[in-house]
N, C-alpha and C. Protein backbone atom coordinates (compact mmCIF):
# COMPACT_ATOMS: atom_id res chain seq x y z
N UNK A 1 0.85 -1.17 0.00
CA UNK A 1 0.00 0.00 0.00
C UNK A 1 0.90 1.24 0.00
N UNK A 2 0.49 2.09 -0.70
CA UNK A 2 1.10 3.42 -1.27
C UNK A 2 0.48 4.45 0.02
N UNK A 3 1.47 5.54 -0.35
CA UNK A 3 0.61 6.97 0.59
C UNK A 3 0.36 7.78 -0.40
N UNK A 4 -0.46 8.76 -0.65
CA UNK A 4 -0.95 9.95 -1.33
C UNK A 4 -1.45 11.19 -0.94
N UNK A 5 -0.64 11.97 -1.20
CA UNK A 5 -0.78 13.29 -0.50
C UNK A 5 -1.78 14.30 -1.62
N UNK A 6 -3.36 14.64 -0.56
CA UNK A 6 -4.26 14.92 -1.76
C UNK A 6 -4.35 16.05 -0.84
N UNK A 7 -5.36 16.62 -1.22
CA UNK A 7 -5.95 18.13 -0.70
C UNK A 7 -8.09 18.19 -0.94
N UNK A 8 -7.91 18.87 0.48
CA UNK A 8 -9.38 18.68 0.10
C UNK A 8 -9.69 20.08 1.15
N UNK A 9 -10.61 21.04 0.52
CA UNK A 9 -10.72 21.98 1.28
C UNK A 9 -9.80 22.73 1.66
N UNK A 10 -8.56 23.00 0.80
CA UNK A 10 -7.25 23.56 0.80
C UNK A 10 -6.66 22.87 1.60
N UNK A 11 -6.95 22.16 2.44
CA UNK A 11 -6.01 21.40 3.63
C UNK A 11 -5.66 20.01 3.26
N UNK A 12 -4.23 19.30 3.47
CA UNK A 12 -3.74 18.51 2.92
C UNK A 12 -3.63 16.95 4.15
N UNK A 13 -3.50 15.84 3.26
CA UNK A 13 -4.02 14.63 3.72
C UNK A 13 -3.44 13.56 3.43
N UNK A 14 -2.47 12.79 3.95
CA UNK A 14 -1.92 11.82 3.22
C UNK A 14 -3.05 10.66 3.55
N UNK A 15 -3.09 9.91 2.82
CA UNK A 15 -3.92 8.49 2.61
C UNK A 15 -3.59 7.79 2.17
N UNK A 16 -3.77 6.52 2.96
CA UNK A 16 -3.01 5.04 1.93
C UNK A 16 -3.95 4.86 1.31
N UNK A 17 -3.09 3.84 -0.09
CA UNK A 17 -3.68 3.51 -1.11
C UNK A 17 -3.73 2.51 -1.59
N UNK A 18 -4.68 1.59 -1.80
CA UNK A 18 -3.80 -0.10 -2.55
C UNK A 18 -3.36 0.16 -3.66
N UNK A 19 -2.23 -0.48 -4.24
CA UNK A 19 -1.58 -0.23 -5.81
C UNK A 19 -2.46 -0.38 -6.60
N UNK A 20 -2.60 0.54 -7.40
CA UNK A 20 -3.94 0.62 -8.50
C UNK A 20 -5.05 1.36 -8.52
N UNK A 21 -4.80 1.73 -6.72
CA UNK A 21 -5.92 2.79 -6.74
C UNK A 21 -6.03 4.19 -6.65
N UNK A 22 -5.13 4.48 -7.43
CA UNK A 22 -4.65 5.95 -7.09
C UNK A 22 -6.18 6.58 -7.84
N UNK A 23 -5.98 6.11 -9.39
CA UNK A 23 -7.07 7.03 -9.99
C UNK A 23 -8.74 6.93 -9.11
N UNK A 24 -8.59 6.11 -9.19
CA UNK A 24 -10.22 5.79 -7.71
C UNK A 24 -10.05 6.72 -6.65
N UNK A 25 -8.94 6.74 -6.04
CA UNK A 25 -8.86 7.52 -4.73
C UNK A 25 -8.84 9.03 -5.50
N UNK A 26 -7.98 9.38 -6.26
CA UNK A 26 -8.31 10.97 -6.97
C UNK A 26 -9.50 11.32 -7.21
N UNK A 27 -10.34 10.35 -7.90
CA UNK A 27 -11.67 10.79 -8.21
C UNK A 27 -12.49 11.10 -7.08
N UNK A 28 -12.19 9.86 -5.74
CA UNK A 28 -13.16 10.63 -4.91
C UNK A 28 -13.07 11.21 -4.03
N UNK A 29 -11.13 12.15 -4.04
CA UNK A 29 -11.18 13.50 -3.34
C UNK A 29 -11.60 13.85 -4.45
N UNK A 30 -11.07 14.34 -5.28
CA UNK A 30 -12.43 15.21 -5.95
C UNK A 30 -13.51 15.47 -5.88
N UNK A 31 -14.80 14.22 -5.80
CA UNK A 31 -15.99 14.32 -5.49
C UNK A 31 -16.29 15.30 -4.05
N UNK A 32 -15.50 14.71 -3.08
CA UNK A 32 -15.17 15.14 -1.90
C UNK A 32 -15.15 16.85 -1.97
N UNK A 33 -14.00 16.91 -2.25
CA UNK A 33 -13.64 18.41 -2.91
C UNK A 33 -14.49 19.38 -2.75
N UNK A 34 -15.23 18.90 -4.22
CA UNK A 34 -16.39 19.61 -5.19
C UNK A 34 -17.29 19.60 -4.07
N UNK A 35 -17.67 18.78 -3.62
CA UNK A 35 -19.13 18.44 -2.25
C UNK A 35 -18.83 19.62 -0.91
N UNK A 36 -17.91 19.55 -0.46
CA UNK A 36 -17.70 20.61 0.58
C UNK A 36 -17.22 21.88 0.17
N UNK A 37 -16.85 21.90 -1.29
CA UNK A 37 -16.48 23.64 -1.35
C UNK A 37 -17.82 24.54 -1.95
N UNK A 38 -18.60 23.52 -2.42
CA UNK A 38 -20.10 23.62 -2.71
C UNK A 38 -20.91 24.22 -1.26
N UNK A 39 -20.74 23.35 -0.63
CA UNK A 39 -21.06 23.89 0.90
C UNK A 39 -20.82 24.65 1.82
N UNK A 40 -19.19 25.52 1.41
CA UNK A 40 -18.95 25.90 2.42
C UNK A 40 -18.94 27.44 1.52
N UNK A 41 -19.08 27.31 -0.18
CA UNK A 41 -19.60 28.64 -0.59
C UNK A 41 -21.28 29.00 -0.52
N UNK A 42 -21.78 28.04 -0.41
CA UNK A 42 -23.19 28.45 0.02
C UNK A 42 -23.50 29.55 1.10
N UNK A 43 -22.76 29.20 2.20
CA UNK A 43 -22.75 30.58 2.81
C UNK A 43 -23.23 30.26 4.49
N UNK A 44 -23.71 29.28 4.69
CA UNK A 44 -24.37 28.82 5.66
C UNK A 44 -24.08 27.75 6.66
N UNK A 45 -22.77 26.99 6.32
CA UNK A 45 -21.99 26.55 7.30
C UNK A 45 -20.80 26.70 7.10
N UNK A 46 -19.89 27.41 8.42
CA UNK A 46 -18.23 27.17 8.02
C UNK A 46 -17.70 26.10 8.85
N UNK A 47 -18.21 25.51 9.72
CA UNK A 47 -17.32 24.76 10.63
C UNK A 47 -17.05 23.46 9.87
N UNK A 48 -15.78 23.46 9.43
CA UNK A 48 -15.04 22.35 8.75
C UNK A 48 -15.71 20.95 9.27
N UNK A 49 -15.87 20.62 10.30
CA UNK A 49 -16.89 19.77 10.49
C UNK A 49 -18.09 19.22 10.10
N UNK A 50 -18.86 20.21 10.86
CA UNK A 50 -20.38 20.40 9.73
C UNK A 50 -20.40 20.26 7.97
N UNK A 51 -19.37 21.32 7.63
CA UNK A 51 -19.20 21.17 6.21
C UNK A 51 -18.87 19.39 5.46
N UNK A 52 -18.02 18.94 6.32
CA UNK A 52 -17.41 17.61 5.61
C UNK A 52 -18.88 16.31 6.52
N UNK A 53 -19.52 16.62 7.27
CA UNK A 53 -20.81 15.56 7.45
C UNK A 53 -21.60 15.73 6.36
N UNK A 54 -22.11 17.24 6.12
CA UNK A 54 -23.06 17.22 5.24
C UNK A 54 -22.67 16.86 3.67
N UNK A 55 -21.61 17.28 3.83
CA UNK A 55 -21.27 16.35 2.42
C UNK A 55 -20.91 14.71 2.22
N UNK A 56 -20.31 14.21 3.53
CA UNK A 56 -20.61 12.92 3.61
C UNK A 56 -21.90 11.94 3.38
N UNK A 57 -22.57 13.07 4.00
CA UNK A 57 -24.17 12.68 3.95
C UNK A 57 -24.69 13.06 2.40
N UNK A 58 -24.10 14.00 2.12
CA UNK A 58 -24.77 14.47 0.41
C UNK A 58 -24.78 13.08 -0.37
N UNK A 59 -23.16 12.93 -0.64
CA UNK A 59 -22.52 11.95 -1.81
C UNK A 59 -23.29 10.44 -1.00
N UNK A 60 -23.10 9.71 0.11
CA UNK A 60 -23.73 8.60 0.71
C UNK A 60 -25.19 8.92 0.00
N UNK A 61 -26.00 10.10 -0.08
CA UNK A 61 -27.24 9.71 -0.76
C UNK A 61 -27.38 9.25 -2.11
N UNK A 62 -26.56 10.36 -2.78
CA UNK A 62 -26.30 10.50 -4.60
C UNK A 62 -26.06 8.89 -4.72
N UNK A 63 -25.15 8.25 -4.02
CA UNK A 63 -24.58 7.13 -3.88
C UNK A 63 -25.69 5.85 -4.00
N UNK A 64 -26.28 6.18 -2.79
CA UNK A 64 -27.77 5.10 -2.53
C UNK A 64 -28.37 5.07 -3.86
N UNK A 65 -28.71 6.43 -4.10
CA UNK A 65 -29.74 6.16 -5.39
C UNK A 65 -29.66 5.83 -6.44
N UNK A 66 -27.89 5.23 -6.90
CA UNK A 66 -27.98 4.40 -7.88
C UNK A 66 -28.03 2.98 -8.04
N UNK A 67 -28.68 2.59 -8.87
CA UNK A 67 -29.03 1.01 -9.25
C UNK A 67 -28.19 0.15 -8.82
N UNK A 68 -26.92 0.63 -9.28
CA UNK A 68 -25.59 -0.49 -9.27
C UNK A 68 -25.04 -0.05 -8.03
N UNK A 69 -24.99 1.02 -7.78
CA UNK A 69 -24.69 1.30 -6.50
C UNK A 69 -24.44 0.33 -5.28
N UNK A 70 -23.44 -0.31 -4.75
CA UNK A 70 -22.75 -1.08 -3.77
C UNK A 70 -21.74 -0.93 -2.96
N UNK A 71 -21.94 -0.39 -1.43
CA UNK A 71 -21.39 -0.13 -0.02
C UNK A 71 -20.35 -1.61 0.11
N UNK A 72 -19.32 -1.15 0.65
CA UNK A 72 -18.48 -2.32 1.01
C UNK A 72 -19.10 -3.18 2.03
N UNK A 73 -18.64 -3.98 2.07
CA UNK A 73 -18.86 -5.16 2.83
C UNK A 73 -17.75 -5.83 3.38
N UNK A 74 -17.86 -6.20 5.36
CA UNK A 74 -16.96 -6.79 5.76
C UNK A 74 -17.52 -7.98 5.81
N UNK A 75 -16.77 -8.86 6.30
CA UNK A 75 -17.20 -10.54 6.83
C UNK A 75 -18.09 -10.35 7.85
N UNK A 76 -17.86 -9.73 8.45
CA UNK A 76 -18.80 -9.85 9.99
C UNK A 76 -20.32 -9.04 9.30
N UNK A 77 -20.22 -8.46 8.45
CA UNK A 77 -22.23 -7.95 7.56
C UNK A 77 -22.37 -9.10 6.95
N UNK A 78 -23.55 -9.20 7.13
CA UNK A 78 -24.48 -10.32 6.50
C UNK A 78 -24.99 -10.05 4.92
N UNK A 79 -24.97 -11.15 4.41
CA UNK A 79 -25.31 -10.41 2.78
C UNK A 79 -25.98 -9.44 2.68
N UNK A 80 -26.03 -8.08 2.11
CA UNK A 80 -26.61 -7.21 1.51
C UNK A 80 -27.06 -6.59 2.35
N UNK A 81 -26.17 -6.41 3.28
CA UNK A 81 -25.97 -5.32 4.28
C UNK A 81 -24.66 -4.50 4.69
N UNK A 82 -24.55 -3.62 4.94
CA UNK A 82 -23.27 -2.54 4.71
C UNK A 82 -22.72 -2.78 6.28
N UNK A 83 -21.30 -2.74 6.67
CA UNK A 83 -20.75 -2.92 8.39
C UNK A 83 -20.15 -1.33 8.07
N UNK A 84 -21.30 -0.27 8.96
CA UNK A 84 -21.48 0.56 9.15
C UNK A 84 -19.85 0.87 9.97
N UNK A 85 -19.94 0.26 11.12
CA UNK A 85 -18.72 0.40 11.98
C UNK A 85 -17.18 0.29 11.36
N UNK A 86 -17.09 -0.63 10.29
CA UNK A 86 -16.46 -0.53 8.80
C UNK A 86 -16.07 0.57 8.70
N UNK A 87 -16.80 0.89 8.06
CA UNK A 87 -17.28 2.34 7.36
C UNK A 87 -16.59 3.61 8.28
N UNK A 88 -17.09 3.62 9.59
CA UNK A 88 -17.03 4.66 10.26
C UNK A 88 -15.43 4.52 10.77
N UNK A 89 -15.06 3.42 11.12
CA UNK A 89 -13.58 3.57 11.32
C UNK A 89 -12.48 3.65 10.48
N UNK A 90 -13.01 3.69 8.71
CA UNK A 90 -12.32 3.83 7.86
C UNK A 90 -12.10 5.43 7.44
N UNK A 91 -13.12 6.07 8.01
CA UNK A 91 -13.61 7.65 7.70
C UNK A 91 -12.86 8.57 8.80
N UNK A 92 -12.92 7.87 10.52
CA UNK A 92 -11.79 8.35 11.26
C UNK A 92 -10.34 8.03 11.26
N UNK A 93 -10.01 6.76 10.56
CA UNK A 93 -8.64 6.45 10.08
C UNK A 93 -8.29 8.20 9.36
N UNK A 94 -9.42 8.49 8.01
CA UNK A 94 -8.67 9.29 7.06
C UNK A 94 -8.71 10.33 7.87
N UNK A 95 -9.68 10.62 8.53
CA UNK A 95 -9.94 12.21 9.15
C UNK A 95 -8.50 12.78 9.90
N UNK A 96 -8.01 11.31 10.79
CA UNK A 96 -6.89 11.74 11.39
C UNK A 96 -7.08 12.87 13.11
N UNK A 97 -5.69 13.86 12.34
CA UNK A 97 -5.58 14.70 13.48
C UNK A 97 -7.09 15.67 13.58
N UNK A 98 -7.91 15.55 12.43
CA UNK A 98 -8.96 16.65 12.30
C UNK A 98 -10.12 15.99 13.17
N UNK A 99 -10.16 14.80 13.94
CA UNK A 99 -11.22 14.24 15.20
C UNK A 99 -11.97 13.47 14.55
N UNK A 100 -12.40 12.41 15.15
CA UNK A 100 -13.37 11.58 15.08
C UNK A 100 -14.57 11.88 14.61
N UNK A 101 -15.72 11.08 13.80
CA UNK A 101 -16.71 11.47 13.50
C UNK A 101 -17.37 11.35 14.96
N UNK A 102 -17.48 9.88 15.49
CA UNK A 102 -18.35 9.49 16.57
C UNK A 102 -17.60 9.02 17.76
């Protein structure tokens, strides 16, 4: 696994990467990106916090509502169900020094 030093919200982030996934991981700081600078020019939230939930929460919807659309899955979720806790400790892994979601 690789490290990659991206930027999101002018502020910078190294993240591991499995070999191969660089262009995957670019695309979705980008998405990322685009989702909170959307939000935080709206005008109506600045707390870097707030800003990066509601966009977590944005893209997780955009996400749901497609067809093909498929949430990872650990061993311990049962078919065709998402391990939320997964999820959430993969999101405070990246967050880092910037705090825990939960």
């Amino acid at each position: 696994m690789k490290q990659m030093e991206v930027t999101i919200l002018g502020q910078s982030y190294l993240l591991g990467c499995p070999d191969g996934g660089e262009i995957a991981l670019l695309e979705a700081v980008g998405n990322v990106d685009r989702e909170m600078s959307a939000i935080r020019d709206g005008g109506k939230v600045k707390a870097r916090e707030r800003i990066a939930v509601l966009a977590a929460l944005n893209l997780a919807y955009a996400l749901a509502g497609r067809p093909a659309a498929r949430a990872p899955q650990s061993a311990s979720a049962a078919p065709g169900e998402v391990d939320l806790d997964h999820l959430i400790e993969r999101l405070d892994q990246a967050l880092g020094a910037d705090g825990q979601l939960l």
